[in-house]
N, C-alpha and C. Protein backbone atom coordinates (compact mmCIF):
# COMPACT_ATOMS: atom_id res chain seq x y z
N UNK A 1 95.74 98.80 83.87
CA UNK A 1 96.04 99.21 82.52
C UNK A 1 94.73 99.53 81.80
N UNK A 2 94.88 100.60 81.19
CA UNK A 2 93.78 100.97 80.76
C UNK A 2 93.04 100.38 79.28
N UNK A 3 92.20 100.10 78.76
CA UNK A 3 91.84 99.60 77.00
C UNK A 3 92.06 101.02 76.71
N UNK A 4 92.67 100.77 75.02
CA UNK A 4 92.75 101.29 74.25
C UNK A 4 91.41 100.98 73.14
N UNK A 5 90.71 101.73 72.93
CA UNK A 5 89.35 102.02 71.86
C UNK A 5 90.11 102.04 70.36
N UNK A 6 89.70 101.47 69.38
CA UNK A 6 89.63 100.97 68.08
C UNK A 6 90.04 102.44 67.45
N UNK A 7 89.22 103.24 67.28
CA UNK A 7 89.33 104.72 67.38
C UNK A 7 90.29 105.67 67.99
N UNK A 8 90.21 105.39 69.25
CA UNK A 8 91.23 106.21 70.48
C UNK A 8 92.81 106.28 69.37
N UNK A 9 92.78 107.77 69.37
CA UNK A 9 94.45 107.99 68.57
C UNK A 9 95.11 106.86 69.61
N UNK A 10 96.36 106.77 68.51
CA UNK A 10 97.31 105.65 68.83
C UNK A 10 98.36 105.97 69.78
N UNK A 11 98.25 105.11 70.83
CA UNK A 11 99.73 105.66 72.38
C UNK A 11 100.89 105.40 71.86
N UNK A 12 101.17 105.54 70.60
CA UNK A 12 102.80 105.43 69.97
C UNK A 12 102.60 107.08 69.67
N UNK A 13 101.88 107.99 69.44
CA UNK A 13 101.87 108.96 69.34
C UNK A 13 102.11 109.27 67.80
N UNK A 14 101.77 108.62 67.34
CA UNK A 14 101.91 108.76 65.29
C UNK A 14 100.57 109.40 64.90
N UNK A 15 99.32 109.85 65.30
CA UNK A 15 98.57 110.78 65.18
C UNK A 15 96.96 110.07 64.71
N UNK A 16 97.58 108.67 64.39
CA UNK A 16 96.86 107.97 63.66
C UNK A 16 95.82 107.27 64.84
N UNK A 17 94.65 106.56 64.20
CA UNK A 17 93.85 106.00 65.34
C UNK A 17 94.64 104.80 65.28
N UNK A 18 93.96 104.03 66.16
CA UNK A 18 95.00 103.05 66.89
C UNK A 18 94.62 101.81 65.95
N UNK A 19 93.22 101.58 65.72
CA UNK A 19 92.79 100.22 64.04
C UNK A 19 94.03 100.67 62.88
N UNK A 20 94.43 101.96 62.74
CA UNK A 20 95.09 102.28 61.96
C UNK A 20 96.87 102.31 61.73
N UNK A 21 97.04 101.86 63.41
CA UNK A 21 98.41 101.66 63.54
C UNK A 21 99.33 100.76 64.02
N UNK A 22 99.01 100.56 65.68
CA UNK A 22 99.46 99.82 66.46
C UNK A 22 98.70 98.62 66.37
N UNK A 23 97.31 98.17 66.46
CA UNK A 23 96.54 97.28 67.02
C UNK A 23 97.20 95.92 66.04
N UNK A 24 97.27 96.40 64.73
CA UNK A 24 97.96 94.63 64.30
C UNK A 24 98.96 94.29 64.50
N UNK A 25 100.06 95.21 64.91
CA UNK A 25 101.30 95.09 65.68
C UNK A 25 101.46 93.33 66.50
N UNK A 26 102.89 92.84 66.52
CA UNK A 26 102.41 91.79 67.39
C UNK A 26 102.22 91.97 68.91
N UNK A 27 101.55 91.35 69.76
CA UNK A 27 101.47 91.31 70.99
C UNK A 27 102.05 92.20 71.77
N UNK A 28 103.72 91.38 71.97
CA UNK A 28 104.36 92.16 72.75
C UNK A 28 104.80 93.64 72.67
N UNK A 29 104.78 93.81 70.86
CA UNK A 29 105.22 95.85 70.89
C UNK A 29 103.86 96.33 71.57
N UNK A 30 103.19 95.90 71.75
CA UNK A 30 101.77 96.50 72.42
C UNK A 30 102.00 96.73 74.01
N UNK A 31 102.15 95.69 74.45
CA UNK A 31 102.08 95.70 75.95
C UNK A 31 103.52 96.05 76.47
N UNK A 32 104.23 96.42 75.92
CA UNK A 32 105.73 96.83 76.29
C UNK A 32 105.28 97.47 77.28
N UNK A 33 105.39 97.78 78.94
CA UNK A 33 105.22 98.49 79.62
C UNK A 33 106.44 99.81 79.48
N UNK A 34 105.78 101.24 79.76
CA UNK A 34 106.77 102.25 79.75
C UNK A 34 107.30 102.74 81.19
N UNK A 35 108.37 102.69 80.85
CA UNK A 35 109.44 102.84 82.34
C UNK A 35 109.78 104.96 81.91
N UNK A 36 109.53 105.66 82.92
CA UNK A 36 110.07 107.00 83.10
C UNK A 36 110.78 107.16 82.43
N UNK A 37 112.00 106.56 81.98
CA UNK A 37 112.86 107.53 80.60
C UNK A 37 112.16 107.20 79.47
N UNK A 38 111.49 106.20 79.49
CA UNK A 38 111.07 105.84 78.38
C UNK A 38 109.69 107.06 77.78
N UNK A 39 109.14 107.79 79.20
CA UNK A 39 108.11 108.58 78.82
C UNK A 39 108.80 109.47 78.05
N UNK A 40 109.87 110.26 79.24
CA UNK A 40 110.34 111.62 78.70
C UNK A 40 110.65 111.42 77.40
N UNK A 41 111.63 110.06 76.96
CA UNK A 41 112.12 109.83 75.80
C UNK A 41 111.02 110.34 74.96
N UNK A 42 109.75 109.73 74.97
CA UNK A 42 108.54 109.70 74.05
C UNK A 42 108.48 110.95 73.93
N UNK A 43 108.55 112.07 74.97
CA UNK A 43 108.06 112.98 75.15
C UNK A 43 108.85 113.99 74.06
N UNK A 44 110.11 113.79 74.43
CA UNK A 44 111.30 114.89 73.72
C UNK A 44 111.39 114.08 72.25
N UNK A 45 110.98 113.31 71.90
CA UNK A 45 110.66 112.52 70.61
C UNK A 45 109.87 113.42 69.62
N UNK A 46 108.63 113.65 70.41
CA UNK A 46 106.96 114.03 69.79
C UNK A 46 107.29 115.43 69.76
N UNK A 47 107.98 116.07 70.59
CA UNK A 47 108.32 117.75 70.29
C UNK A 47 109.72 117.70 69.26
N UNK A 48 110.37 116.97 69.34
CA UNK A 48 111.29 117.21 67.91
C UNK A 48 110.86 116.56 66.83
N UNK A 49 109.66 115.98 66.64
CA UNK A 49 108.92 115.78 65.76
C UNK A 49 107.85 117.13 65.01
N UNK A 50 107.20 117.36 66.09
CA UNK A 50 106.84 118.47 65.73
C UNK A 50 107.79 119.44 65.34
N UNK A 51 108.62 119.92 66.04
CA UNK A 51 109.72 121.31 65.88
C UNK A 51 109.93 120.94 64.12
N UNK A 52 110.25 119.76 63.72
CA UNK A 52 110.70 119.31 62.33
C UNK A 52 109.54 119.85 60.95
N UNK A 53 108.30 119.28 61.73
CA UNK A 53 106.93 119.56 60.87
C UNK A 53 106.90 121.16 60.87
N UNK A 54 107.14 122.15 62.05
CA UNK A 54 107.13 123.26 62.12
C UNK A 54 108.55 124.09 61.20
N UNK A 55 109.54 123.26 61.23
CA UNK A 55 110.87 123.68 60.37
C UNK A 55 110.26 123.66 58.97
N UNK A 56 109.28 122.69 58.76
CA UNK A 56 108.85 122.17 57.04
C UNK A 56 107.72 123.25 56.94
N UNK A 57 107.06 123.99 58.06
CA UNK A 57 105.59 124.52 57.63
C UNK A 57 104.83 123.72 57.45
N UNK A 58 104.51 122.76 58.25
CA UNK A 58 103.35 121.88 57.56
C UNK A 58 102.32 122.36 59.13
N UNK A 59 101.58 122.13 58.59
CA UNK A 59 99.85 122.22 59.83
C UNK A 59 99.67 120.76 60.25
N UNK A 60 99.79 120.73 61.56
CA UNK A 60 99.95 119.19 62.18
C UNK A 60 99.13 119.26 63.51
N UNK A 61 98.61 118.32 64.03
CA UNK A 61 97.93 118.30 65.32
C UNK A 61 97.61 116.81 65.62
N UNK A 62 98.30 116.57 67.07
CA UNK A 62 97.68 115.04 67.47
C UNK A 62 98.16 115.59 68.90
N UNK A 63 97.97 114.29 69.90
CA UNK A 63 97.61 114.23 71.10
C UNK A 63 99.01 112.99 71.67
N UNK A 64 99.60 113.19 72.26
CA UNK A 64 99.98 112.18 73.69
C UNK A 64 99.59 112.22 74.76
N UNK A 65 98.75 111.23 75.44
CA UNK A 65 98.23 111.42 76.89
C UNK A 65 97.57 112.61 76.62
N UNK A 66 98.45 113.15 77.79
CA UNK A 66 97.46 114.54 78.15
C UNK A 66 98.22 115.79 77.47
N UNK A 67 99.12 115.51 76.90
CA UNK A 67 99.46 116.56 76.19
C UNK A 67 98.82 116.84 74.58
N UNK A 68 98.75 118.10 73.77
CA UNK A 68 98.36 118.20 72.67
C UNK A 68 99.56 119.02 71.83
N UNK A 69 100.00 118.81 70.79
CA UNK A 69 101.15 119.46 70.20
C UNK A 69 100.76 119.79 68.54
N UNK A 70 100.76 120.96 68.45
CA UNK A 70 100.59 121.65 66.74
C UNK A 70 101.27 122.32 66.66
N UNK A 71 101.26 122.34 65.11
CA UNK A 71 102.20 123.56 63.98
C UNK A 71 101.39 124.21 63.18
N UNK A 72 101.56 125.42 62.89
CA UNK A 72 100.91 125.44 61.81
C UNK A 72 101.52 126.08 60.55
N UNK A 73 101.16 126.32 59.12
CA UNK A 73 101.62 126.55 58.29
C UNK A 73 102.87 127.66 57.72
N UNK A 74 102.62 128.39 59.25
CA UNK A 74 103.70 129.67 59.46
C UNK A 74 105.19 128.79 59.82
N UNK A 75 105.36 127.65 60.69
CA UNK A 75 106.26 127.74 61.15
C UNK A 75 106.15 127.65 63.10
N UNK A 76 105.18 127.75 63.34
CA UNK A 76 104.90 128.11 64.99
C UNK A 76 104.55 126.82 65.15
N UNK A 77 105.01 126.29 66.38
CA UNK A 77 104.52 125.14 67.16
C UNK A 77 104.39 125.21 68.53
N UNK A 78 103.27 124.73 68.95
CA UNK A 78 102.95 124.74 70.75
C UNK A 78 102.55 123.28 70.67
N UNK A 79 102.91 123.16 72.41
CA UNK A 79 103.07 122.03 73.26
C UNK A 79 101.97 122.20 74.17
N UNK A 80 101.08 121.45 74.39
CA UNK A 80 99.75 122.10 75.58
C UNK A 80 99.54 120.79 76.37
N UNK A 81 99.45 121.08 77.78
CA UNK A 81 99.40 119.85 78.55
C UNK A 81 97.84 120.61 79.12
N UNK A 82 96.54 119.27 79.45
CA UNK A 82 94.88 119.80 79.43
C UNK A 82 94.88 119.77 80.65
N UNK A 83 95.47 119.23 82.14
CA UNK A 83 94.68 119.15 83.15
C UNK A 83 94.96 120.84 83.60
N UNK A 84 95.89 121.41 83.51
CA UNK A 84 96.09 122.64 83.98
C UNK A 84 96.37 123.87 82.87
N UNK A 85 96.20 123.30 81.87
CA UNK A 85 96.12 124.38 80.86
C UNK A 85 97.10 125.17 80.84
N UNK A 86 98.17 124.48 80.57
CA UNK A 86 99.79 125.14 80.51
C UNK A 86 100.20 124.78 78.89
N UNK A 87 101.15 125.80 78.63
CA UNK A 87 101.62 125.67 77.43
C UNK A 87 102.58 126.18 76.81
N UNK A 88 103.38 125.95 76.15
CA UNK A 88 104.76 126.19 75.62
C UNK A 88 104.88 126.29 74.43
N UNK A 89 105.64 127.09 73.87
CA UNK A 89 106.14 127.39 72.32
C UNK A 89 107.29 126.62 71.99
N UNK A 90 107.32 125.61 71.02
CA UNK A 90 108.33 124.84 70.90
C UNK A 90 109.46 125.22 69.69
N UNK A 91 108.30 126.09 68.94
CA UNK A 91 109.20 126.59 67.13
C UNK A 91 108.37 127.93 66.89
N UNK A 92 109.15 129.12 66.19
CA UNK A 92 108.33 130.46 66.05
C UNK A 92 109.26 130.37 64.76
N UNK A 93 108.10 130.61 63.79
CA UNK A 93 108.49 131.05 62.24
C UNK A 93 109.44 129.83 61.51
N UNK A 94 109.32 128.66 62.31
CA UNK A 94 110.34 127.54 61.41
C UNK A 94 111.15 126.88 62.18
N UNK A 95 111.84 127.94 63.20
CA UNK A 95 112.84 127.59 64.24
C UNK A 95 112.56 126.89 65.05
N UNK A 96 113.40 126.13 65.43
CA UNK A 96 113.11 125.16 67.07
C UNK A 96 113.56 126.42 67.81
N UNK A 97 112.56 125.87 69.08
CA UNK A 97 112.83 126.71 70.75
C UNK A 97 113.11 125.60 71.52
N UNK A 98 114.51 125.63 72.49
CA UNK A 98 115.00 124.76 73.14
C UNK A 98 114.34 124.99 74.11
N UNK A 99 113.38 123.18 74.69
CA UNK A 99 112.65 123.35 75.71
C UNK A 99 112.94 122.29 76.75
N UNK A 100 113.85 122.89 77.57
CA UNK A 100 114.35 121.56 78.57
C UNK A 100 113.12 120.87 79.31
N UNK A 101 113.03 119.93 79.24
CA UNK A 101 112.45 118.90 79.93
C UNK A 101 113.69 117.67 80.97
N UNK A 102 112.79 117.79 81.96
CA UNK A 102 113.72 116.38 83.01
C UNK A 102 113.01 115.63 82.91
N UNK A 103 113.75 114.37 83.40
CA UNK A 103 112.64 113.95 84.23
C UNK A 103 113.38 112.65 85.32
N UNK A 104 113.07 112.24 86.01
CA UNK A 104 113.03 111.83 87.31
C UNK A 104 111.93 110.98 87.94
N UNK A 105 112.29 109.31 87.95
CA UNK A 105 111.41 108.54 88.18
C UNK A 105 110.31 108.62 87.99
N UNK A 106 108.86 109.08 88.40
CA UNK A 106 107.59 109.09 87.96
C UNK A 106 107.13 110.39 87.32
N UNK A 107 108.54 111.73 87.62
CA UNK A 107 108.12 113.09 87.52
C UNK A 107 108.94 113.40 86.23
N UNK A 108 108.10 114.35 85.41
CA UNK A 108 108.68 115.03 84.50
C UNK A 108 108.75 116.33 84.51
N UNK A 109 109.61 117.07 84.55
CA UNK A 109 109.69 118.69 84.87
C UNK A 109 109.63 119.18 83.62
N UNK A 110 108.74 120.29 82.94
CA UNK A 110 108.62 121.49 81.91
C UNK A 110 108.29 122.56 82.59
N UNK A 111 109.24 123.75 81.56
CA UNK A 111 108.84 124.70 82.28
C UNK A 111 107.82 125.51 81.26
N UNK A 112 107.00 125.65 81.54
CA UNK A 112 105.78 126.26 81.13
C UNK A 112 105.58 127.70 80.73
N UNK A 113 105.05 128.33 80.12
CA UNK A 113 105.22 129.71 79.90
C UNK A 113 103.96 130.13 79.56
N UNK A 114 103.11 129.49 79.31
CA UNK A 114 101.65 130.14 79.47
C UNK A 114 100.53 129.02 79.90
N UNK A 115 99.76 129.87 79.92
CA UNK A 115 98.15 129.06 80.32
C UNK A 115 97.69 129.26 78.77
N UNK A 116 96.64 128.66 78.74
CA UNK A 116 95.78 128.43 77.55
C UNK A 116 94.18 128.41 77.95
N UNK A 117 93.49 128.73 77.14
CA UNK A 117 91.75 128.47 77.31
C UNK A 117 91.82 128.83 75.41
N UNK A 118 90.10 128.22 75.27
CA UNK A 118 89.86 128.42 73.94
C UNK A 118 88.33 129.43 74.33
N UNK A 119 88.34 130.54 73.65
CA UNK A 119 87.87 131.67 74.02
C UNK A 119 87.21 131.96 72.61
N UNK A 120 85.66 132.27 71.72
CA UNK A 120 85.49 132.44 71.10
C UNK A 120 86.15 131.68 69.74
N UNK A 121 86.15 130.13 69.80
CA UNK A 121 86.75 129.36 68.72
C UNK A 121 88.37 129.73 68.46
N UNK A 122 88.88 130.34 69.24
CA UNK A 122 89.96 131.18 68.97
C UNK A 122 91.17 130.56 70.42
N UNK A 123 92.27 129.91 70.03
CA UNK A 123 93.50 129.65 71.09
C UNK A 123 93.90 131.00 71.86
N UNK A 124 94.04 131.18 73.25
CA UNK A 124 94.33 132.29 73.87
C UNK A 124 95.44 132.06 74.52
N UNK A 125 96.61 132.62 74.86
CA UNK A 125 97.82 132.23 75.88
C UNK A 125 97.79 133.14 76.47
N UNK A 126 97.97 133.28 78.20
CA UNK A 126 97.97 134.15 79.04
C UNK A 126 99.70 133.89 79.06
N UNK A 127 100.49 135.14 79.43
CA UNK A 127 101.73 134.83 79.63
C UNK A 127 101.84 134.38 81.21
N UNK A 128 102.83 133.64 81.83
CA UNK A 128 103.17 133.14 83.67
C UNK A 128 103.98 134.96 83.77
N UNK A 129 104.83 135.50 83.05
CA UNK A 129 105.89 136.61 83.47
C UNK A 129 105.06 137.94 82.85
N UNK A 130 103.95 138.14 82.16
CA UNK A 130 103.31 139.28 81.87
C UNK A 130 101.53 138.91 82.26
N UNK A 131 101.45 140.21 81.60
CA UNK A 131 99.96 140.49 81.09
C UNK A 131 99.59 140.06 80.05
N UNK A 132 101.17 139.81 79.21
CA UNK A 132 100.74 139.61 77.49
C UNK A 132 99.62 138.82 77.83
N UNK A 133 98.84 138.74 76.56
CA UNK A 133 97.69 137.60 75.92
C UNK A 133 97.52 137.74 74.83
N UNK A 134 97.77 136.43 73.96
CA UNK A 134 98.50 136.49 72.42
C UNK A 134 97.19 135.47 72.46
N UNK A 135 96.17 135.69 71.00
CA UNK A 135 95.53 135.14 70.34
C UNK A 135 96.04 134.26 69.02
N UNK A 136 95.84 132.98 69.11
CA UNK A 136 96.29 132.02 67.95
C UNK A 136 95.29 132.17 67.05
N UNK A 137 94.95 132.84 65.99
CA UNK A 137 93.48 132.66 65.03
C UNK A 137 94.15 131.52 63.96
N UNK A 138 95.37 130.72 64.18
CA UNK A 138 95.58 129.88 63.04
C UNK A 138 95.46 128.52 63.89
N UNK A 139 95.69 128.97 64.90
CA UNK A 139 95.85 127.54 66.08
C UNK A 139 94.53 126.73 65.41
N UNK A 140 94.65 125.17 65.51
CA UNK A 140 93.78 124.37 65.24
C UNK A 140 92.69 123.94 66.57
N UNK A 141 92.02 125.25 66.91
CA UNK A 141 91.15 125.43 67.68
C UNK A 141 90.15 124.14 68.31
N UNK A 142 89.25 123.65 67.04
CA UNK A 142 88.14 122.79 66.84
C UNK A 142 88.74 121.83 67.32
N UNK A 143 90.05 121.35 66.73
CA UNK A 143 90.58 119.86 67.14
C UNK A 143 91.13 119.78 68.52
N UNK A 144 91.42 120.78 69.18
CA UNK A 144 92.14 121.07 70.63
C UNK A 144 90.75 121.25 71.60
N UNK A 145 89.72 121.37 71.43
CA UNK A 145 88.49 121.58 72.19
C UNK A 145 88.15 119.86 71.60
N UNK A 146 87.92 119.46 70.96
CA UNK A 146 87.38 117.59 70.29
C UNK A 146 88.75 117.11 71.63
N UNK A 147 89.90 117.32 71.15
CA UNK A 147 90.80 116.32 72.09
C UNK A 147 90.58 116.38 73.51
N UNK A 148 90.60 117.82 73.96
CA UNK A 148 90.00 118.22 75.29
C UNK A 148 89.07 117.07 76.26
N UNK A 149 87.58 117.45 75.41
CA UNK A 149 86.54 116.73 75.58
C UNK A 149 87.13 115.04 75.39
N UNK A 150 87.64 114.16 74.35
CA UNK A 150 88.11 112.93 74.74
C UNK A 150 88.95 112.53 76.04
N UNK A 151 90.04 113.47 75.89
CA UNK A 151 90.43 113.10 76.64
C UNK A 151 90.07 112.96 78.08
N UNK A 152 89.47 114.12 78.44
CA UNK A 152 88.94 114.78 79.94
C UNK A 152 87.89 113.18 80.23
N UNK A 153 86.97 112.16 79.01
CA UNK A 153 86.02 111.04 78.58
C UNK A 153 87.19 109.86 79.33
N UNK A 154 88.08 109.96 78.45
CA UNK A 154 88.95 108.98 78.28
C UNK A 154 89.53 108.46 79.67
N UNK A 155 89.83 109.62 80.74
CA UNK A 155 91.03 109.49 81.53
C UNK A 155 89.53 109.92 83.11
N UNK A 156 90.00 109.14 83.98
CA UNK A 156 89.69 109.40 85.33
C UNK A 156 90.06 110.77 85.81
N UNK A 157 88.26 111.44 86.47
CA UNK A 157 89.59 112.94 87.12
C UNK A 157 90.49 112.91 87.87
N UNK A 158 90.30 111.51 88.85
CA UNK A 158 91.23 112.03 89.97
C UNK A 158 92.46 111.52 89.03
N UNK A 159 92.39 110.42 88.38
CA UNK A 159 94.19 110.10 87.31
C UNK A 159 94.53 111.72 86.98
N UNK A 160 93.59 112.09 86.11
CA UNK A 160 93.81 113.87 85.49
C UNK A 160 94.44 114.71 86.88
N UNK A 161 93.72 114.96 88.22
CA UNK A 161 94.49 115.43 88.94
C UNK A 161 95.86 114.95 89.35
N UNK A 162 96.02 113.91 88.86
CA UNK A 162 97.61 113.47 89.54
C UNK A 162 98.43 113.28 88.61
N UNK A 163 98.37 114.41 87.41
CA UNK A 163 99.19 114.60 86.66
C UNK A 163 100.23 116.06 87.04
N UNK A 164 99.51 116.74 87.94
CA UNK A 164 100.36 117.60 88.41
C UNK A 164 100.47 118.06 89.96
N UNK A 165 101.83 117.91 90.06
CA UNK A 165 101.98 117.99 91.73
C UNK A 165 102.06 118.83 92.47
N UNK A 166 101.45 118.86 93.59
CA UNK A 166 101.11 119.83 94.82
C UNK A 166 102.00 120.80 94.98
N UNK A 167 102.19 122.00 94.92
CA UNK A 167 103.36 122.59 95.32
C UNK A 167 102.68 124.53 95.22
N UNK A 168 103.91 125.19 95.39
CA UNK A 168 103.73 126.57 95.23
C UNK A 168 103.80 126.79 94.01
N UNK A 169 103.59 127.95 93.34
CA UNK A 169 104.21 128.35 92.11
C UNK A 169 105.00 129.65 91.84
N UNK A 170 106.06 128.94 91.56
CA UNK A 170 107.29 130.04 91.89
C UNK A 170 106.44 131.06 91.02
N UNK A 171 107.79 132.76 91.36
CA UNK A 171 107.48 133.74 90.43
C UNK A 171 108.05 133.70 89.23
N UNK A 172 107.60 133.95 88.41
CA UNK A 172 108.44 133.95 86.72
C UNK A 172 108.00 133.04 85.80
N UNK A 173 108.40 131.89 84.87
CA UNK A 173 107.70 131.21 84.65
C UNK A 173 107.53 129.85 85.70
N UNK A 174 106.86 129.53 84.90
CA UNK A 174 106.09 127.96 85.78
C UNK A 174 106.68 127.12 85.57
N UNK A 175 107.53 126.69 86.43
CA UNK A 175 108.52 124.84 85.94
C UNK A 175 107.38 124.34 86.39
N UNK A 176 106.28 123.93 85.96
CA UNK A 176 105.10 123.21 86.05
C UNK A 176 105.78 121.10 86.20
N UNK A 177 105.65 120.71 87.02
CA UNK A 177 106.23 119.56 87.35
C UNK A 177 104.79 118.53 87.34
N UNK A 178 104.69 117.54 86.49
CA UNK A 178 103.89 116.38 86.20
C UNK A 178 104.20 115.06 86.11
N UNK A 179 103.32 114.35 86.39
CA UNK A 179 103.70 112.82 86.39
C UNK A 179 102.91 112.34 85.30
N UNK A 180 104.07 111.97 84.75
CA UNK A 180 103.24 111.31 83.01
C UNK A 180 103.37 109.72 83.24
N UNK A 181 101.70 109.61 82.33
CA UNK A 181 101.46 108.25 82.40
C UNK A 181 100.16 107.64 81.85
């Protein structure tokens, strides 16, 4: 089990650092170990959380694990997982986008629809089914390159490589399949 840092955003996923949330909590809500539904649960939690902030227009950005999830003031929200730089649109202009997620004992299945890099301070999405490449100039750039860098600090590479599993990649989009943890 890994320490959690005073600082280190909080693994309840409330955006907040962890002195600021969880840590006076008693004991046991701390060490609750998380069982596989319990991830996805977290998981499909933190994106209809966001989708909500994105329904309101509000500009939001925090981190679970290895995923990173923002809105910004338009209405748009993306979902970005760092070891492979995949990423998904969860809300466009206010709306939720229904984004099935499974999951299955240690594995969680998303299907993915772009890659990501940060290119000139600026969010870039390569499409998996085109050529498109859509520039975010509202995306919260600075804070997605800061989380990057923690996290990439935070987490072991080879843990980081075994967040996503060995396989082909179909044609079309990417059911990109990961083990969250």
């Amino acid at each position: 089990m890994m320490k959690i840092g005073r600082n280190d955003p909080c693994p309840c996923g409330s955006g907040k650092k962890y002195k600021h949330c969880c840590l006076n909590r008693p004991v046991p809500a701390r060490q609750q170990a998380r069982e596989p539904a319990t991830i996805l649960t977290l998981l499909q939690g933190e994106i209809a959380r966001l989708q909500q902030k994105a329904a309101r227009h509000e500009a939001a950005f925090w981190e679970v694990g290895v995923f990173l999830l923002f809105s910004t003031a338009e209405g748009d929200a993306w979902f970005l997982e760092i070891t492979e730089s995949d990423a998904v649109q969860v809300a466009c202009g206010g709306q939720a986008i229904e984004l099935p997620i499974e999951g299955q004992d240690a594995t969680i299945a998303i299907n993915w629809s772009h890659t990501f890099k940060l290119a000139q301070r600026q969010l870039q999405l390569s499409s998996y089914t085109s050529d498109e490449v859509l520039t975010l100039p509202l995306a919260p750039s600075q804070q997605i390159s800061a989380a990057i860098r923690r996290i990439k600090k935070r987490y072991d590479q080879a843990l980081l490589n075994q967040v996503h599993m060995a396989g082909e990649q179909p044609a079309g989009p990417a059911p990109a399949s990961g083990k969250a943890g």
